[in-house]
C-alpha atoms as a PDB file:
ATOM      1  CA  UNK A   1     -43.489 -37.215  18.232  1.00  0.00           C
ATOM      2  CA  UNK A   2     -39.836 -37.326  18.558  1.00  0.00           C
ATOM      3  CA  UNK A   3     -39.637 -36.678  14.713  1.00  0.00           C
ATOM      4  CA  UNK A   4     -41.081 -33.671  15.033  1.00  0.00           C
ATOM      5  CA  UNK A   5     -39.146 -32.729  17.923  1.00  0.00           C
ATOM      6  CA  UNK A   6     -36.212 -32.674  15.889  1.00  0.00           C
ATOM      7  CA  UNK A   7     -37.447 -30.770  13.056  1.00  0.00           C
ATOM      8  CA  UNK A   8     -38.379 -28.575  15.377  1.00  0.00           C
ATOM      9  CA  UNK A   9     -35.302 -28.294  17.018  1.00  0.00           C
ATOM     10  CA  UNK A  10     -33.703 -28.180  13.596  1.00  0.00           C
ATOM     11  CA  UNK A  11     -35.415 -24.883  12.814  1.00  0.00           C
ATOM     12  CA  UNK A  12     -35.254 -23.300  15.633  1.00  0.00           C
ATOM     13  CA  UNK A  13     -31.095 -23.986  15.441  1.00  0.00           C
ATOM     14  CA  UNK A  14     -30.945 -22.653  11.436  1.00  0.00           C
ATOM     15  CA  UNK A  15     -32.859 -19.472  12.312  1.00  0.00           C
ATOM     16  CA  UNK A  16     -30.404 -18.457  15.422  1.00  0.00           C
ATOM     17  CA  UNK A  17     -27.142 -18.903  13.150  1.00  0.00           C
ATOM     18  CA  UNK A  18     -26.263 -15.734  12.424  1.00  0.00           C
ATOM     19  CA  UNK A  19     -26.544 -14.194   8.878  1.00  0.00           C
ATOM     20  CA  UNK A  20     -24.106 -14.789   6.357  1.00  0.00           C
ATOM     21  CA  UNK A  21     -21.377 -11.499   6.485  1.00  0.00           C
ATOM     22  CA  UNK A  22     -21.473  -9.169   3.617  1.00  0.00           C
ATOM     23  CA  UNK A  23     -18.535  -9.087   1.470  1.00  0.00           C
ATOM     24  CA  UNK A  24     -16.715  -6.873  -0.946  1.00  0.00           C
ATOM     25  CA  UNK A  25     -13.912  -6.756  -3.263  1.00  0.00           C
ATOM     26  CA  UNK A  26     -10.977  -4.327  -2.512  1.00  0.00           C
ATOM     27  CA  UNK A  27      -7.818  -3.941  -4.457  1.00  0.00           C
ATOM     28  CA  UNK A  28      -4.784  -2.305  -2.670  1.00  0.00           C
ATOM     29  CA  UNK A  29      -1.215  -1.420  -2.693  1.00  0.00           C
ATOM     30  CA  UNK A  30       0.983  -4.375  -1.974  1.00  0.00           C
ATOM     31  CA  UNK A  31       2.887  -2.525   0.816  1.00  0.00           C
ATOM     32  CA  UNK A  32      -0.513  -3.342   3.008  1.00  0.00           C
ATOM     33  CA  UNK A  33       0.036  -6.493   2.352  1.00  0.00           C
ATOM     34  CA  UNK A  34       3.374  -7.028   2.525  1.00  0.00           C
ATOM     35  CA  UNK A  35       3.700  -5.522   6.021  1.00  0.00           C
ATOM     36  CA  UNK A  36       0.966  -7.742   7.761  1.00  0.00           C
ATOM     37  CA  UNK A  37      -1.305  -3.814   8.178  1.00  0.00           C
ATOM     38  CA  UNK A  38      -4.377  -5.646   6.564  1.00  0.00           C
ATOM     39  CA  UNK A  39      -4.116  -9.085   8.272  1.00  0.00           C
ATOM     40  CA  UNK A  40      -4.712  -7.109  11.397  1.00  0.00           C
ATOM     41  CA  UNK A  41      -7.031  -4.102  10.182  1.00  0.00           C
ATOM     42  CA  UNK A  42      -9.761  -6.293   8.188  1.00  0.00           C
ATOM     43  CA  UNK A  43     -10.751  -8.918  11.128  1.00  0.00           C
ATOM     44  CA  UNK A  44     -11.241  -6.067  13.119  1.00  0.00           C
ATOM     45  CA  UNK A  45     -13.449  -4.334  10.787  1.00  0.00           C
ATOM     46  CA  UNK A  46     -15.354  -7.699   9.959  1.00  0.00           C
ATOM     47  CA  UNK A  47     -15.908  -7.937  14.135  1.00  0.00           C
ATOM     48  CA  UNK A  48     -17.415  -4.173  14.088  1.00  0.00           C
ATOM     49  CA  UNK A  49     -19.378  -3.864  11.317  1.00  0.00           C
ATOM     50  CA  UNK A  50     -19.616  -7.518   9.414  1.00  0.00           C
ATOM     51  CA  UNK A  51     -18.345  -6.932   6.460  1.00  0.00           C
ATOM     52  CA  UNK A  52     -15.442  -9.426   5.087  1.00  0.00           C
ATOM     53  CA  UNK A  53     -12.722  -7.663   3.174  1.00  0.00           C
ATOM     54  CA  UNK A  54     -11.683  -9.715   0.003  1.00  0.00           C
ATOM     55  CA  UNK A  55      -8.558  -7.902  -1.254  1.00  0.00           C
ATOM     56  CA  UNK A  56      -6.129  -8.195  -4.196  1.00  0.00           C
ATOM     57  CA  UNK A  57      -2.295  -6.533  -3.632  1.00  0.00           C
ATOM     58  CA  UNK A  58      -1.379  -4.978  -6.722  1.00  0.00           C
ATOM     59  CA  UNK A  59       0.805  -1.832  -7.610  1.00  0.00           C
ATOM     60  CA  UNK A  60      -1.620   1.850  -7.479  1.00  0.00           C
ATOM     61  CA  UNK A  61      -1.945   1.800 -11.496  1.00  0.00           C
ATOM     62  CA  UNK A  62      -3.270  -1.632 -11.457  1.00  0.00           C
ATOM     63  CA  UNK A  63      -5.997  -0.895  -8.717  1.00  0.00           C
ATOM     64  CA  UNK A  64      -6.699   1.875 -10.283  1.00  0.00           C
ATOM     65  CA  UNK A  65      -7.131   0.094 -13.689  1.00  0.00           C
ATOM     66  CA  UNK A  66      -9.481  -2.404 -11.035  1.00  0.00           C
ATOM     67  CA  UNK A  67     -11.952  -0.158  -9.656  1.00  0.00           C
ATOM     68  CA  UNK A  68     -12.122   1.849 -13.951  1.00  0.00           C
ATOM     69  CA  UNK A  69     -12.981  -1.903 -14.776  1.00  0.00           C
ATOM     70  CA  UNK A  70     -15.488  -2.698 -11.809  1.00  0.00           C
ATOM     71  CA  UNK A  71     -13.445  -5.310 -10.585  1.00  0.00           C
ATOM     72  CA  UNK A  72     -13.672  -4.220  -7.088  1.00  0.00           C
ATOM     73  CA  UNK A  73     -15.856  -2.106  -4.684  1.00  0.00           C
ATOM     74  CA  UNK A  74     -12.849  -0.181  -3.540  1.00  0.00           C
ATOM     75  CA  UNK A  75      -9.372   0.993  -3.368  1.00  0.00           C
ATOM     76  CA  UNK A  76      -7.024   1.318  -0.494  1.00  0.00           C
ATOM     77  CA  UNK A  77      -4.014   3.055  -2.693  1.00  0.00           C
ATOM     78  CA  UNK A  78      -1.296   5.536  -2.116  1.00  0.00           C
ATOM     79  CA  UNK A  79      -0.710   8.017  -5.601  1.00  0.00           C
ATOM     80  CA  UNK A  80      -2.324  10.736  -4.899  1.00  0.00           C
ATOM     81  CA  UNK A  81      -2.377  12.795  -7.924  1.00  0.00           C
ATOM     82  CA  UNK A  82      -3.844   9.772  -9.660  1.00  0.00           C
ATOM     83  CA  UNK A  83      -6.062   9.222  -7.299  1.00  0.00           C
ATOM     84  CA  UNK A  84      -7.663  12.641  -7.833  1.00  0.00           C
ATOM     85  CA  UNK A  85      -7.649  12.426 -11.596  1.00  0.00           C
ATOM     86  CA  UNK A  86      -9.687   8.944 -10.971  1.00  0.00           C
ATOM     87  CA  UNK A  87     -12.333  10.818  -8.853  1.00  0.00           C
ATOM     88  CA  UNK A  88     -12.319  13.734 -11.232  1.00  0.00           C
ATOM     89  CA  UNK A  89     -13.076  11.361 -13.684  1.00  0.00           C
ATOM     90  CA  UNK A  90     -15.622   9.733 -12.033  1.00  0.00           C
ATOM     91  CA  UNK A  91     -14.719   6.869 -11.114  1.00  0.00           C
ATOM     92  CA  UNK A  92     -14.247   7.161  -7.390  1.00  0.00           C
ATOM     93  CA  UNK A  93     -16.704   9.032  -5.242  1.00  0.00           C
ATOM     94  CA  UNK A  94     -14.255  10.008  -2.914  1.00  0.00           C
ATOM     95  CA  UNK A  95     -10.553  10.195  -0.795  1.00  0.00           C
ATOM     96  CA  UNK A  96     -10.414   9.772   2.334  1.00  0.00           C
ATOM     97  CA  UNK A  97      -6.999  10.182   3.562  1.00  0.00           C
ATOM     98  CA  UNK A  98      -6.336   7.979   6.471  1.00  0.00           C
ATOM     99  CA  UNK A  99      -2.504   7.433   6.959  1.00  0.00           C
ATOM    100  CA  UNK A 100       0.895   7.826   5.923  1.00  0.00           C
ATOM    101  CA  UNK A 101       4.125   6.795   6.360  1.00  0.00           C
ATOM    102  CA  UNK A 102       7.553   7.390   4.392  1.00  0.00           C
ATOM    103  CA  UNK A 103       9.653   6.598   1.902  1.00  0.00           C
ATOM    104  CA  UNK A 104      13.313   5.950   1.793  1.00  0.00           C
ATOM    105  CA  UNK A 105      16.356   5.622  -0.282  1.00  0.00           C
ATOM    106  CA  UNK A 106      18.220   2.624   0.583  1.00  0.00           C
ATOM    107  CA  UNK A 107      21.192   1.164  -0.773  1.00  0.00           C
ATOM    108  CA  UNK A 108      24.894  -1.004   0.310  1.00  0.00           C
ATOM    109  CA  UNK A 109      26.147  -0.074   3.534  1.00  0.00           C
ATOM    110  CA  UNK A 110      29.407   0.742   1.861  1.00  0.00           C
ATOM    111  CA  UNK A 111      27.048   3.705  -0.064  1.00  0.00           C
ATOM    112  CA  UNK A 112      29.685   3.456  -3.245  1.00  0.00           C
ATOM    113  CA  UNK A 113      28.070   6.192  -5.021  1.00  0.00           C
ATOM    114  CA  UNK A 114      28.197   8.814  -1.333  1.00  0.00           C
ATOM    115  CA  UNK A 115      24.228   8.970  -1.614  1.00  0.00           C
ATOM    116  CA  UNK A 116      23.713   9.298   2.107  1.00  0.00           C
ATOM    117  CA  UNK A 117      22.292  12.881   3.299  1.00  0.00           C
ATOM    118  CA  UNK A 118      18.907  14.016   3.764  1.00  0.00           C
ATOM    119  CA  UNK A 119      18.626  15.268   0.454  1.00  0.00           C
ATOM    120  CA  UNK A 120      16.600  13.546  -1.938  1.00  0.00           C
ATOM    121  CA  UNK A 121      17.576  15.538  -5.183  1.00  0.00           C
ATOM    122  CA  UNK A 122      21.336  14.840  -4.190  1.00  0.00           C
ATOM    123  CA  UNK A 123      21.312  11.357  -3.578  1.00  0.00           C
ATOM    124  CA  UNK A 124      19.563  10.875  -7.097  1.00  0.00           C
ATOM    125  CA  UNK A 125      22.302  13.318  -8.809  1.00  0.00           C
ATOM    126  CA  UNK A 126      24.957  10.828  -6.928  1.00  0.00           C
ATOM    127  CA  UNK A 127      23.734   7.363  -7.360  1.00  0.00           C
ATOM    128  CA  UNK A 128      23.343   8.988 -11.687  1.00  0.00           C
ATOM    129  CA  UNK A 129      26.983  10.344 -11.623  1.00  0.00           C
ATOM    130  CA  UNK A 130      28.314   7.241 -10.526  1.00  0.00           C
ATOM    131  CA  UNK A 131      26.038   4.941 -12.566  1.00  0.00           C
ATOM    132  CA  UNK A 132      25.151   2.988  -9.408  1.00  0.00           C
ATOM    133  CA  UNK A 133      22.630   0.022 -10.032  1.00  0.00           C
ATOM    134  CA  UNK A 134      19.149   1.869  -9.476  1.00  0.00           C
ATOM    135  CA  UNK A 135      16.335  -0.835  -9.093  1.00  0.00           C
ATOM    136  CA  UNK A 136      13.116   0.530  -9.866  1.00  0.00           C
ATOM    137  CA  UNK A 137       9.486  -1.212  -9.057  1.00  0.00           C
ATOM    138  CA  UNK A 138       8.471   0.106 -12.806  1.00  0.00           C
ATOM    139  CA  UNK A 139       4.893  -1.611 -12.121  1.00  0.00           C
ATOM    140  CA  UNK A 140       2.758   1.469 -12.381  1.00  0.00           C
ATOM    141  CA  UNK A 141       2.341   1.464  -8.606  1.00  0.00           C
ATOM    142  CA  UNK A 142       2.584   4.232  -6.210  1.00  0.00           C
ATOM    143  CA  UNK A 143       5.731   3.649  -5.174  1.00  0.00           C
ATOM    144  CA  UNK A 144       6.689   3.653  -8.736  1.00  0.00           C
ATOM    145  CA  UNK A 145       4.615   7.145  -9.741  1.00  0.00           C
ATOM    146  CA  UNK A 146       6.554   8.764  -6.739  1.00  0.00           C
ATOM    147  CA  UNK A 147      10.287   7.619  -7.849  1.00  0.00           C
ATOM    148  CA  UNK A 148       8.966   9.069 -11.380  1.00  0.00           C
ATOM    149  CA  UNK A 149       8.560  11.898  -9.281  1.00  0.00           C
ATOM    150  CA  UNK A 150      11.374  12.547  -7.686  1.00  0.00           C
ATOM    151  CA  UNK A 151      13.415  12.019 -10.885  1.00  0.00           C
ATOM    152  CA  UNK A 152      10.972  15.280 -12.082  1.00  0.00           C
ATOM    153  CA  UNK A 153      11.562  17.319  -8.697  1.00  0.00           C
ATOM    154  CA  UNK A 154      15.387  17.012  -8.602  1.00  0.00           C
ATOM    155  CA  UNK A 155      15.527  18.107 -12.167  1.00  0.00           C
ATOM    156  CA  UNK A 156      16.788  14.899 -14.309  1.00  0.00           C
ATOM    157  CA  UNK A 157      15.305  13.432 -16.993  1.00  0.00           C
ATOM    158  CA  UNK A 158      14.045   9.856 -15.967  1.00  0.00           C
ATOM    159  CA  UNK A 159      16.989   7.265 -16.567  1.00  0.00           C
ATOM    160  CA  UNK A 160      15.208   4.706 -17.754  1.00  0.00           C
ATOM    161  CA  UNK A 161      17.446   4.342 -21.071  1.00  0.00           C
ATOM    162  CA  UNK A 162      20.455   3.907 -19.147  1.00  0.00           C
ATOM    163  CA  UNK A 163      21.893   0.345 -18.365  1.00  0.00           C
ATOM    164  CA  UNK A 164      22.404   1.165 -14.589  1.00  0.00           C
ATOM    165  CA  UNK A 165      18.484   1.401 -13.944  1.00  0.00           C
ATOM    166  CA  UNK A 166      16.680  -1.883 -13.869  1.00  0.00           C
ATOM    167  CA  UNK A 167      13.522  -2.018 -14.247  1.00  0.00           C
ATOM    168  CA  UNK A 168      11.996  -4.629 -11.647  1.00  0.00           C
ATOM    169  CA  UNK A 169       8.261  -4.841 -12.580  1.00  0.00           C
ATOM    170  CA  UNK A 170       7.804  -6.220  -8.872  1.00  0.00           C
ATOM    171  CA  UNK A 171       6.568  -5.749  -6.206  1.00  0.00           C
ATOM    172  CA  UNK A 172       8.411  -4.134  -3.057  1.00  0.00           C
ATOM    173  CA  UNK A 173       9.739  -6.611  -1.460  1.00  0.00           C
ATOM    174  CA  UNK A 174      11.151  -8.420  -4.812  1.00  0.00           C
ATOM    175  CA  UNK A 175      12.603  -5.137  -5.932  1.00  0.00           C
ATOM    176  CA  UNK A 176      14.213  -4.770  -2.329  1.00  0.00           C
ATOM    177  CA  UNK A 177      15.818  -8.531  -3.172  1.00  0.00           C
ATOM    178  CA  UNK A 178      16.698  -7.451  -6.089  1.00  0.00           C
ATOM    179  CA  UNK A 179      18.578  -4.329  -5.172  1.00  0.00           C
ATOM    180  CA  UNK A 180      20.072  -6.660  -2.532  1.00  0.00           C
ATOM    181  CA  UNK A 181      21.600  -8.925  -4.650  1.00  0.00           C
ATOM    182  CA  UNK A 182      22.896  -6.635  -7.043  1.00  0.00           C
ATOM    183  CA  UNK A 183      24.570  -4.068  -4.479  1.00  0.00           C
ATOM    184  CA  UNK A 184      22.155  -1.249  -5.730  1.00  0.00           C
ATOM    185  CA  UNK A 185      20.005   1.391  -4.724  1.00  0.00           C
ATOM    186  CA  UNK A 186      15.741   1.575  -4.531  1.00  0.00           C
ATOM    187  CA  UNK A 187      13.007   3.846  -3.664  1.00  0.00           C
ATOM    188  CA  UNK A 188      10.761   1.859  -0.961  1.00  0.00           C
ATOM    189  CA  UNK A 189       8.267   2.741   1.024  1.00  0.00           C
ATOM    190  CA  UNK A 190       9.513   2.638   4.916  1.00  0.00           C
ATOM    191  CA  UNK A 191       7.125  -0.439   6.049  1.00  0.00           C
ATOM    192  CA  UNK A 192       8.006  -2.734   3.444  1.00  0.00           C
ATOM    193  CA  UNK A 193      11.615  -1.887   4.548  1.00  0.00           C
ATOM    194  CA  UNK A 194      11.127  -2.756   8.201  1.00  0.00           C
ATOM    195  CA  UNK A 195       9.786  -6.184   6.883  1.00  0.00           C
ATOM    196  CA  UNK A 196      12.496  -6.365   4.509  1.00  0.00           C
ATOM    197  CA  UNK A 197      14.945  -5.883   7.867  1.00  0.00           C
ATOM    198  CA  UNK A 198      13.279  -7.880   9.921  1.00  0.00           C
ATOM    199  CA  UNK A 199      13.409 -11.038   7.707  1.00  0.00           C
ATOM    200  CA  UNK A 200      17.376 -10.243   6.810  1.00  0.00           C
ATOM    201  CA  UNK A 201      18.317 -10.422  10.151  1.00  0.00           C
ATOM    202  CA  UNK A 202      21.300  -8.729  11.670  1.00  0.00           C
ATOM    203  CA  UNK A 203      22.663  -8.133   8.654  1.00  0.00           C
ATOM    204  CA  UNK A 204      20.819  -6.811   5.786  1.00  0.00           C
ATOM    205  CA  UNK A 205      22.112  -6.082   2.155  1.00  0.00           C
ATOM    206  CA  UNK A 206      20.155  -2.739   2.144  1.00  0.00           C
ATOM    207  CA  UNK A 207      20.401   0.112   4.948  1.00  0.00           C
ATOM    208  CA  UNK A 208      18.269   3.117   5.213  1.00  0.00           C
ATOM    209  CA  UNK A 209      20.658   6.172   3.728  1.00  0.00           C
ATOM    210  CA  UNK A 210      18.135   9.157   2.736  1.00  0.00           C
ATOM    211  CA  UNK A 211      15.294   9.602   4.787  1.00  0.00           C
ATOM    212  CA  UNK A 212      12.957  12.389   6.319  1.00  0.00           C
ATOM    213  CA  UNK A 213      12.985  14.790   3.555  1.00  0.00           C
ATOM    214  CA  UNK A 214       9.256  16.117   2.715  1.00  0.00           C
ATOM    215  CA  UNK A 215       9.238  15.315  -0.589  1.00  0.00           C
ATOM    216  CA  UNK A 216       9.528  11.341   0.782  1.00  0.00           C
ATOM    217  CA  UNK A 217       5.911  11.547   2.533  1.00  0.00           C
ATOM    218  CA  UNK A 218       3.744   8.636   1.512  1.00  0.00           C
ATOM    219  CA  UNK A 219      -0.198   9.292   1.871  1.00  0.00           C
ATOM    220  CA  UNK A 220      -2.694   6.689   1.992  1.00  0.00           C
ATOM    221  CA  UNK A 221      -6.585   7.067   0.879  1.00  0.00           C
ATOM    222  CA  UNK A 222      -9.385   4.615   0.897  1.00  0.00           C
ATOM    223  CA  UNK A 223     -11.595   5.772  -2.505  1.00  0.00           C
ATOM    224  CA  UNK A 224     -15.058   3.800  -2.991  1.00  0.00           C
ATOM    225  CA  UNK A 225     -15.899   3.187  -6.283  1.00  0.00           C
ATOM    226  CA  UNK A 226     -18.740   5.170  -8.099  1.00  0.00           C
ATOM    227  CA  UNK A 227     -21.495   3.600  -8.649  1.00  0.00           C
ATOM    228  CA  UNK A 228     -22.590   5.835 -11.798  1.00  0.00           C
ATOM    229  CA  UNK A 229     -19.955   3.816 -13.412  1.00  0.00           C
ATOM    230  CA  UNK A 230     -20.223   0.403 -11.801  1.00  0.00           C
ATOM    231  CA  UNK A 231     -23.414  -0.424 -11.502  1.00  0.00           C
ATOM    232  CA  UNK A 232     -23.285  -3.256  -9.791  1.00  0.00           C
ATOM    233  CA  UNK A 233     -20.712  -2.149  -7.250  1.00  0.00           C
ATOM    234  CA  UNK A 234     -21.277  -2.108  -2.932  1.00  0.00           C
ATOM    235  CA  UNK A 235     -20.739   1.861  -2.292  1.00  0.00           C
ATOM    236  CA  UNK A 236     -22.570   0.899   0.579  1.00  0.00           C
ATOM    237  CA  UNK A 237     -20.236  -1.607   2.583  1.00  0.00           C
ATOM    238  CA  UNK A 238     -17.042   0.598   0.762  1.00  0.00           C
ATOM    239  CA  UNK A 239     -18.624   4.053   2.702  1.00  0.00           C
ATOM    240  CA  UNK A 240     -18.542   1.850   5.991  1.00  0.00           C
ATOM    241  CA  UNK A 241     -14.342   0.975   5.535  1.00  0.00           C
ATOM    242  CA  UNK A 242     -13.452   4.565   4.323  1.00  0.00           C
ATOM    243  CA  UNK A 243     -15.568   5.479   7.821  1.00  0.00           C
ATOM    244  CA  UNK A 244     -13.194   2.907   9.880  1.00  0.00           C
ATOM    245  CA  UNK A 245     -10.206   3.312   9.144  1.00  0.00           C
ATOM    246  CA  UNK A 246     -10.592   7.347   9.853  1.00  0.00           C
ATOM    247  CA  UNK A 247     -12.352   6.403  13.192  1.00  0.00           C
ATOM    248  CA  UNK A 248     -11.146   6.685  16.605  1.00  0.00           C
ATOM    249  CA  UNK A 249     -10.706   2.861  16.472  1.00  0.00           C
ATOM    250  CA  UNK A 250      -9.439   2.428  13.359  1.00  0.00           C
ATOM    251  CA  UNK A 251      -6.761   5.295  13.807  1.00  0.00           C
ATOM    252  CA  UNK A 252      -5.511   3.470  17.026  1.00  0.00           C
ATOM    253  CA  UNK A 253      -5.430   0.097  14.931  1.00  0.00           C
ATOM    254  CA  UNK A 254      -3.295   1.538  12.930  1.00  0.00           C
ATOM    255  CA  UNK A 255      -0.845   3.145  15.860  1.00  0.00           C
ATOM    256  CA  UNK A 256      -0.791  -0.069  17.213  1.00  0.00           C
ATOM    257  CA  UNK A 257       0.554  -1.520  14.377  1.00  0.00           C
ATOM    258  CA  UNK A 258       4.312  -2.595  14.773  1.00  0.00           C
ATOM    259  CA  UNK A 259       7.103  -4.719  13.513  1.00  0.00           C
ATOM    260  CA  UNK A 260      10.082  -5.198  15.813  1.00  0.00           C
ATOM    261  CA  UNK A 261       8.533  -2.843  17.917  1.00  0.00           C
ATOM    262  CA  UNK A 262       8.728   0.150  15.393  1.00  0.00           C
ATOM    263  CA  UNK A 263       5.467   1.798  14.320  1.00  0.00           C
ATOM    264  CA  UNK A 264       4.869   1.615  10.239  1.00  0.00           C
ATOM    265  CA  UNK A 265       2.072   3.438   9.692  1.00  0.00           C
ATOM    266  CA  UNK A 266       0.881   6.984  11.279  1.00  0.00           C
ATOM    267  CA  UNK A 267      -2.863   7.907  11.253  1.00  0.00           C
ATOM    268  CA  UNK A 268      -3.779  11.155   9.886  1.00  0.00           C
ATOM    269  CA  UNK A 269      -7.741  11.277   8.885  1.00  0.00           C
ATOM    270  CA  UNK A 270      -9.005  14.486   8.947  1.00  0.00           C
END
C-alpha cells in the first residue's frame, strides 16, 4: 500500500511541474550585449510569455549572414538599409523598429587633429587631414555599415588604403581599447561608450567629441526570420519578441535601462 502511495504521489508531483519553456535562437548586435540591455530584457520576456531567448552577439552582417543560413529564428540588429534588402529578399518577414540610441565620435581628450564640433562631415575631413589614427570595427556590423556611411555622406572616399585607419575586425568594446591605446579616434555607438566609461573610471582614454548630429541616429529592429526560407524556423515564438519589445512593457524596460544612471537606449515602436 505504501508503494503505491508513492507512485502515486510521484505522478501526481511530475504532472504539476510546469512545462518545459520554449526556446529560440536569436542572433544580435554585440552592443546589446555589451551594455547588459539583453541580460535584463530576455528574463523579463521569458517571465511574460515563456519563451527563453538563446542569443549569439555578432556584428549586423554576420546576423544577417545567420538568419540567410537558418541559424537562428531571429534578429535583433541595427543596419537598416540591410535590413530592408534582407526582407526584400525574403528572408525576414518583417522590421519592427523598437529603439534607438546614438552614435558618437570619440577620440584623446587632447583632440590632436581639432575634430570636436557637432559636425560629423568635419570631424572626418579633420581627423583625414591630420592622418589621426582612425580605428574602425571593419566586421561587417552595423556600426561598421554606418562609419562606411558617413565616409559616403561627408564626401570622401573610404580610407581604408591609408596607414592611419586600422582596421579592428572587433567588436565595440575591443575597437574602443584599441583606439584607447593608440591615442586615436572611433565611430561607437553611445551605449557601448557609457560601458566603455564606466569601466575606465575617472579617467578614460576616449571622450565623447562629436555628438547629436542626425546623421549619428542609431535604429534598432527586431526582424523574424521567414519561414518560406527556413523551414524549420519558430516565426511563431520570434512574432511574440518583435510584439514585446514594442509593448507598453517592453518600451518601459527599455527606459529603465541605465548605466551610471544615464539612459542608453530610447524606445520608439510605432
Amino acid at each position: 500500500m505504501r508503494k503505491l502511495s508513492a507512485v502515486l504521489c510521484l505522478v501526481l508531483l511530475c504532472s504539476a511541474a510546469p512545462a518545459a519553456a520554449e526556446t529560440m535562437l536569436m542572433a544580435t548586435t554585440t552592443s546589446t550585449e555589451a551594455t547588459g540591455l539583453l541580460d535584463v530584457l530576455m528574463p523579463q520576456f521569458a517571465k511574460d510569455t515563456g519563451i527563453e531567448v538563446k542569443w549569439t552577439a555578432v556584428g549586423t552582417g554576420k546576423a544577417l549572414k545567420m538568419g540567410e543560413n537558418c541559424d537562428v529564428d531571429v534578429l535583433m540588429v541595427h543596419a537598416p538599409a540591410a535590413e530592408k534588402k534582407f526582407v526584400e529578399d525574403g528572408f525576414g518577414t518583417g522590421r519592427t523598429e523598437f529603439m534607438y540610441n546614438d552614435f558618437v565620435i570619440v577620440g584623446p581628450k587632447a583632440d590632436p587633429a581639432k575634430a570636436k564640433g557637432g559636425d560629423t562631415a568635419k570631424a572626418l575631413a579633420a581627423i583625414a587631414s591630420a592622418k589621426a589614427p582612425f580605428i574602425s570595427r571593419g566586421d561587417d556590423s552595423g556600426t561598421h555599415k554606418a562609419e562606411q556611411g558617413l565616409w559616403k555622406a561627408a564626401n570622401m572616399p573610404l580610407p581604408d588604403k591609408e596607414s592611419w585607419y586600422v582596421s579592428a575586425g572587433q567588436g565595440m568594446m575591443e575597437t574602443l581599447v584599441m583606439a584607447g591605446e593608440r591615442s586615436g579616434y572611433a565611430l561607437t555607438d553611445r551605449g557601448t561608450y557609457i560601458s566603455y566609461e564606466a569601466k575606465a573610471g575617472a579617467n578614460p582614454a576616449l571622450v565623447i567629441l562629436v555628438e547629436g548630429d542626425k546623421v549619428l541616429l542609431n535604429q534598432y529592429s527586431v526582424i523574424p526570420v521567414n519561414p518560406a526560407k527556413c523551414s524549420k524556423t519558430k516565426k511563431d515564438l520570434a512574432d511574440k519578441l518583435a510584439a514585446w519589445v514594442a509593448s507598453q512593457k517592453g518600451q518601459q524596460a527599455i527606459a529603465g535601462f541605465t548605466l551610471e544612471g544615464k539612459q542608453l537606449f530610447f524606445p520608439n515602436a510605432k
